[in-house]
N, C-alpha and C. Protein backbone atom coordinates (compact mmCIF):
# COMPACT_ATOMS: atom_id res chain seq x y z
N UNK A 1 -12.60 -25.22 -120.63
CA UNK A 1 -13.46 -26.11 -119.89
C UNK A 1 -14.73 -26.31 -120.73
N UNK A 2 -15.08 -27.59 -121.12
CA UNK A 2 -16.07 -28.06 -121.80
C UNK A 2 -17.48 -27.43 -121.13
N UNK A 3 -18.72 -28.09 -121.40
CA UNK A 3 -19.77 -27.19 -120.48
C UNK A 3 -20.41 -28.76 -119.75
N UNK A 4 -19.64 -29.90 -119.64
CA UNK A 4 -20.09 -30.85 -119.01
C UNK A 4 -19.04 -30.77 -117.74
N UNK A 5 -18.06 -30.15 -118.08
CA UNK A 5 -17.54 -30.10 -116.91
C UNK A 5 -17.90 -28.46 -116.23
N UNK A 6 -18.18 -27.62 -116.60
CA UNK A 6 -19.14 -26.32 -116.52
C UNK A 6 -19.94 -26.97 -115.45
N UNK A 7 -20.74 -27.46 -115.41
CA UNK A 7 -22.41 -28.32 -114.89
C UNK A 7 -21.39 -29.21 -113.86
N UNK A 8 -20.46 -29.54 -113.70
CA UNK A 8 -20.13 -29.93 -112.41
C UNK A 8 -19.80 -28.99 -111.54
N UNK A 9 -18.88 -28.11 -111.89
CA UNK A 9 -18.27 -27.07 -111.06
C UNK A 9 -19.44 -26.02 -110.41
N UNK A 10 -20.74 -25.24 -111.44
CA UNK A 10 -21.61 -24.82 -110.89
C UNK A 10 -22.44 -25.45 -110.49
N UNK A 11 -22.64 -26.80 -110.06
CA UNK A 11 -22.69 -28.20 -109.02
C UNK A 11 -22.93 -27.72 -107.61
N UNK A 12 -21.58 -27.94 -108.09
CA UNK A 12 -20.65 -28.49 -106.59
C UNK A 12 -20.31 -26.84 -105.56
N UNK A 13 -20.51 -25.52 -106.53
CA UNK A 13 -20.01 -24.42 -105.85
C UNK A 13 -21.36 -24.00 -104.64
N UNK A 14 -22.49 -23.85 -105.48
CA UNK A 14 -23.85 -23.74 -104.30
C UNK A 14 -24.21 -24.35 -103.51
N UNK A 15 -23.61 -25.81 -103.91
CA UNK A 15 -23.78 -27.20 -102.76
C UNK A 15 -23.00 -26.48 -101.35
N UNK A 16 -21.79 -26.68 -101.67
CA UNK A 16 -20.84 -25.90 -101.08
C UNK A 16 -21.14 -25.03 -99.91
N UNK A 17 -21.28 -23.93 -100.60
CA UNK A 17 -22.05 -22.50 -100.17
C UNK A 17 -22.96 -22.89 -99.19
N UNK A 18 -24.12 -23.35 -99.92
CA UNK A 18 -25.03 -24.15 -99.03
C UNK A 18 -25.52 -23.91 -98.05
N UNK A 19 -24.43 -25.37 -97.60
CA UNK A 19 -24.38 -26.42 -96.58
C UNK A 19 -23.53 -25.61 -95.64
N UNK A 20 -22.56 -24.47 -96.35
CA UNK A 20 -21.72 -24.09 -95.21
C UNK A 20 -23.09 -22.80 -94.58
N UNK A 21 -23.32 -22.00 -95.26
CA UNK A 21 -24.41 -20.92 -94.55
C UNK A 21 -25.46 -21.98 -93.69
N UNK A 22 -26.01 -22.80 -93.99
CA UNK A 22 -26.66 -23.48 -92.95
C UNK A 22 -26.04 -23.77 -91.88
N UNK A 23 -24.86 -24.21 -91.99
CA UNK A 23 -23.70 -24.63 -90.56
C UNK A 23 -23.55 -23.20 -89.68
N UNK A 24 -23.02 -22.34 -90.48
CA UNK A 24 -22.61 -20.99 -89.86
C UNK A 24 -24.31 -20.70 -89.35
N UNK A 25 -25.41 -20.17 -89.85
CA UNK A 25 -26.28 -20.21 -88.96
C UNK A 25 -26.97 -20.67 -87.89
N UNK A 26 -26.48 -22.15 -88.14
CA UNK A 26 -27.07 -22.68 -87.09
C UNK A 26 -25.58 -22.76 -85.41
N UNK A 27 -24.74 -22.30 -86.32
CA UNK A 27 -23.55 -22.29 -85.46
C UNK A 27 -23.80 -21.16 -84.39
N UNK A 28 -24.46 -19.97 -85.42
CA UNK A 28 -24.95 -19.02 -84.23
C UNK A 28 -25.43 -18.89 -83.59
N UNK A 29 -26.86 -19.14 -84.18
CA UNK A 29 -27.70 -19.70 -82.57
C UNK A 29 -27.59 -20.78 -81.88
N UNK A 30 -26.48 -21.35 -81.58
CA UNK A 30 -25.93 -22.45 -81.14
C UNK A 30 -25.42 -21.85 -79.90
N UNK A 31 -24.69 -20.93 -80.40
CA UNK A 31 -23.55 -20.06 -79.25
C UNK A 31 -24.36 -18.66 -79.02
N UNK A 32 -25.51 -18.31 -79.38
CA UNK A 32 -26.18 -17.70 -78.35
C UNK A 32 -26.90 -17.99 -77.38
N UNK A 33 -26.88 -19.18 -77.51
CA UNK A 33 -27.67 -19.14 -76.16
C UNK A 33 -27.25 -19.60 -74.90
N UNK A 34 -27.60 -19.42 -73.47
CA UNK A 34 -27.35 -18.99 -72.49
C UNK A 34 -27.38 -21.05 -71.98
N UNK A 35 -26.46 -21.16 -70.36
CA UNK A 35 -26.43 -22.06 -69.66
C UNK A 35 -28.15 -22.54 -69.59
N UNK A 36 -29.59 -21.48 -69.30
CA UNK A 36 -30.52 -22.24 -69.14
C UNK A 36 -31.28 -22.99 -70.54
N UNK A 37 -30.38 -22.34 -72.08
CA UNK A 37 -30.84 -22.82 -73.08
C UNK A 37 -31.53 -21.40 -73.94
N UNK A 38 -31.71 -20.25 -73.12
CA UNK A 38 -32.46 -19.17 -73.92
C UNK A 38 -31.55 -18.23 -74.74
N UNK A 39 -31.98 -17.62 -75.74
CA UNK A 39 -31.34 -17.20 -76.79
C UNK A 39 -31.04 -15.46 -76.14
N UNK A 40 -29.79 -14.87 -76.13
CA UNK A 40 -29.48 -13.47 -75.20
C UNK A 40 -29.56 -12.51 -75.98
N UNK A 41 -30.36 -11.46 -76.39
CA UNK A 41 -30.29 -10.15 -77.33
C UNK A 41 -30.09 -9.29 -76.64
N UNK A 42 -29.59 -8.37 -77.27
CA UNK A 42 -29.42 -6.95 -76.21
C UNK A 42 -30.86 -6.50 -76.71
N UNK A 43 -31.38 -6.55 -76.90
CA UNK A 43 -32.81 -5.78 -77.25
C UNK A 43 -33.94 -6.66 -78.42
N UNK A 44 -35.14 -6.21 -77.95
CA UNK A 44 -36.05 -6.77 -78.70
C UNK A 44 -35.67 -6.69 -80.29
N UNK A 45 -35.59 -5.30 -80.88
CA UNK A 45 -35.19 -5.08 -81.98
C UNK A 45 -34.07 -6.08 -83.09
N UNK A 46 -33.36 -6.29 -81.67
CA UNK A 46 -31.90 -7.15 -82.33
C UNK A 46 -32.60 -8.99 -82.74
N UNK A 47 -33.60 -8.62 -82.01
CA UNK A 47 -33.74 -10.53 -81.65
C UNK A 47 -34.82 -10.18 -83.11
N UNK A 48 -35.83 -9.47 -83.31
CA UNK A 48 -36.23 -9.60 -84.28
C UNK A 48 -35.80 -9.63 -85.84
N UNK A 49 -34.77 -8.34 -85.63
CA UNK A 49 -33.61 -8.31 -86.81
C UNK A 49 -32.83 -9.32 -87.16
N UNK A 50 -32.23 -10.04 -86.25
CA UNK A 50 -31.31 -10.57 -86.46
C UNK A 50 -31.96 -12.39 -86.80
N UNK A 51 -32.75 -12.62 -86.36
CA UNK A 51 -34.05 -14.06 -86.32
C UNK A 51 -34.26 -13.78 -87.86
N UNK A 52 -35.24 -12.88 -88.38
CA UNK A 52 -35.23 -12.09 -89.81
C UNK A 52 -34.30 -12.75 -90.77
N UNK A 53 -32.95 -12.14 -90.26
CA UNK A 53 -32.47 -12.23 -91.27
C UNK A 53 -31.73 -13.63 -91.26
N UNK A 54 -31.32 -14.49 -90.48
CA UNK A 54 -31.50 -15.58 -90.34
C UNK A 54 -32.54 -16.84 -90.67
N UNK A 55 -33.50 -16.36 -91.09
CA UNK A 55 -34.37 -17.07 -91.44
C UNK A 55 -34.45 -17.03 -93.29
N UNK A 56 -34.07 -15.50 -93.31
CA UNK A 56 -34.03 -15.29 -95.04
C UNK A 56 -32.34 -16.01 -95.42
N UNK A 57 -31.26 -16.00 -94.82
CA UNK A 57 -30.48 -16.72 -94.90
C UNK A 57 -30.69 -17.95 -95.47
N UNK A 58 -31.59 -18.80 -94.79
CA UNK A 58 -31.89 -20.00 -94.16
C UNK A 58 -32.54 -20.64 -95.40
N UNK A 59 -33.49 -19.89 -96.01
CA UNK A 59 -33.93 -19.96 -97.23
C UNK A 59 -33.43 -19.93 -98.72
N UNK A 60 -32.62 -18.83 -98.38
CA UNK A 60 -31.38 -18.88 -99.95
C UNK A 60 -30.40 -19.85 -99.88
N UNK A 61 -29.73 -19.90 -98.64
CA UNK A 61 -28.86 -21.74 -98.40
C UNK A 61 -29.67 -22.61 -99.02
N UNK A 62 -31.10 -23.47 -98.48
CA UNK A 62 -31.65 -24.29 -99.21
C UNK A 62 -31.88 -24.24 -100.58
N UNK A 63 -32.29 -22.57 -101.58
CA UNK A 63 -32.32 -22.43 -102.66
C UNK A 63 -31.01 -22.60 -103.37
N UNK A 64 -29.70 -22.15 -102.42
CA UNK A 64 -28.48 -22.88 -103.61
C UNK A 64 -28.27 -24.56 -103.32
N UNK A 65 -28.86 -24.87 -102.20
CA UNK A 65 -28.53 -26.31 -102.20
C UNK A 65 -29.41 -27.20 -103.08
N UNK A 66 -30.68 -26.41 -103.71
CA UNK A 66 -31.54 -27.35 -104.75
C UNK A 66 -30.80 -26.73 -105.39
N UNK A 67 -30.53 -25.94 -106.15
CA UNK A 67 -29.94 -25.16 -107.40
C UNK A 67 -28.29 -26.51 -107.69
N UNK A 68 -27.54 -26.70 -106.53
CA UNK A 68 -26.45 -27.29 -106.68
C UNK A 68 -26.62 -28.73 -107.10
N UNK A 69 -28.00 -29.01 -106.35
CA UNK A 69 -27.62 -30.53 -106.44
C UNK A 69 -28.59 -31.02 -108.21
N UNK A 70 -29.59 -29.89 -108.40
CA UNK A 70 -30.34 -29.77 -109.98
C UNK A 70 -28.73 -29.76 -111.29
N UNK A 71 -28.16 -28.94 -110.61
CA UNK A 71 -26.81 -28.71 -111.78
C UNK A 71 -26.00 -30.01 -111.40
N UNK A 72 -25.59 -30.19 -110.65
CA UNK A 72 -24.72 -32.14 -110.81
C UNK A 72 -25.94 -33.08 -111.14
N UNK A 73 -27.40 -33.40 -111.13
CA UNK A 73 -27.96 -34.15 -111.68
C UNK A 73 -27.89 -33.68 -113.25
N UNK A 74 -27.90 -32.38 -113.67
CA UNK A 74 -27.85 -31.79 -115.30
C UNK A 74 -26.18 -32.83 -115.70
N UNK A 75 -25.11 -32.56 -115.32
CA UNK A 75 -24.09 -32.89 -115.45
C UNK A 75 -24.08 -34.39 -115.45
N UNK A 76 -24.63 -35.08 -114.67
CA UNK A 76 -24.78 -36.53 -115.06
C UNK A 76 -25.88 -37.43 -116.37
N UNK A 77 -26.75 -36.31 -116.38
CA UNK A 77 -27.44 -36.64 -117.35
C UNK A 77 -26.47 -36.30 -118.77
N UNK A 78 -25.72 -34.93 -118.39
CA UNK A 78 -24.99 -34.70 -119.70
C UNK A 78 -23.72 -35.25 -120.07
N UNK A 79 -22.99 -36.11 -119.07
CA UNK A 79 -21.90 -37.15 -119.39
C UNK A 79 -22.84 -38.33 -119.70
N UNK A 80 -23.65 -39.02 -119.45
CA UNK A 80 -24.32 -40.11 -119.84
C UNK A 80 -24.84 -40.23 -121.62
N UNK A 81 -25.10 -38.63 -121.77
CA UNK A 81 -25.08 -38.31 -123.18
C UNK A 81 -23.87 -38.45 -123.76
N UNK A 82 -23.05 -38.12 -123.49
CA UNK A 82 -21.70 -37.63 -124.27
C UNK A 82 -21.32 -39.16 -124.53
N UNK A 83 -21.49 -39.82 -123.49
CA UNK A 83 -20.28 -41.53 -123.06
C UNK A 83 -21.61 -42.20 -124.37
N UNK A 84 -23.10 -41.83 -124.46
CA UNK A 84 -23.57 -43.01 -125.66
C UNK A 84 -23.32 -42.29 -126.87
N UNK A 85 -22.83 -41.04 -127.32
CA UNK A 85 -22.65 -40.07 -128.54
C UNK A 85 -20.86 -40.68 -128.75
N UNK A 86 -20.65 -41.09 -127.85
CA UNK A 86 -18.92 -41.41 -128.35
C UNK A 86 -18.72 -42.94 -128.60
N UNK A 87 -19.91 -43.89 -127.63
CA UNK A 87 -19.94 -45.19 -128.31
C UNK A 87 -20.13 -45.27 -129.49
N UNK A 88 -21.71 -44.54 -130.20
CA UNK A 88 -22.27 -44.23 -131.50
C UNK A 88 -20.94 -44.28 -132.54
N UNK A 89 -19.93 -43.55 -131.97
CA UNK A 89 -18.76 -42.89 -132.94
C UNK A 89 -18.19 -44.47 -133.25
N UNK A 90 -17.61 -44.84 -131.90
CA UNK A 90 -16.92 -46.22 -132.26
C UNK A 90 -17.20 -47.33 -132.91
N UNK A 91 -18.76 -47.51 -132.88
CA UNK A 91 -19.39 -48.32 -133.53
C UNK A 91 -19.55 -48.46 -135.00
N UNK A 92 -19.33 -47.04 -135.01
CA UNK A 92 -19.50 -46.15 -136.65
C UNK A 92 -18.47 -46.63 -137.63
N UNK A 93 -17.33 -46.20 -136.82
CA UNK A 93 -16.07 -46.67 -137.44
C UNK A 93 -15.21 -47.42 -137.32
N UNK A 94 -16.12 -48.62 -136.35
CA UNK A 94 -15.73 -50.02 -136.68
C UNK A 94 -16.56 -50.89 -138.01
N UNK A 95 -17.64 -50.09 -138.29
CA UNK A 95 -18.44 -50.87 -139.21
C UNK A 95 -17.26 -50.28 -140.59
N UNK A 96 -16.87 -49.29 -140.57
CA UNK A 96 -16.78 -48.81 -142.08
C UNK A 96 -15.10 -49.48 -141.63
């Protein structure tokens, strides 16, 4: 595997990742909470722990989702290189 196609695949894998940890989190506190709308812990401790770490979740999802979408903009910049480095070629050796 070339490294322009490298720069798609580590792309597209954090995008991925992501978007799905944002879904799954927000999936959870989706389904915790109760008919009047309030969120159910068995204990203070849990609601703080568990909010915590949901929130640090919440943050590394968005950090692979810039990270994913920085590596497919790298990858388009680096096929856009390659496609005028291979015209260069044709041009080359149509003149000679």
């Amino acid at each position: 595997m070339d490294t322009v196609t490298s720069q798609l695949v580590l792309g597209i894998i954090p995008l991925v990742v992501g978007i799905g940890l944002v879904y799954w989190i927000n999936r959870r506190k989706f389904y915790r909470r109760n008919a009047v709308g309030a969120e159910g812990f068995s204990s203070f401790e849990s609601s703080v722990f568990i909010r915590f770490i949901e929130r640090m979740g919440k943050w590394i999802a968005y950090a692979l989702i810039i990270i994913g979408i920085l590596f497919i903009w790298s990858y388009s910049q680096m096929k856009k290189n390659k496609e005028k480095q291979q015209q260069k070629v044709k041009i080359e050796k149509s003149i000679l």
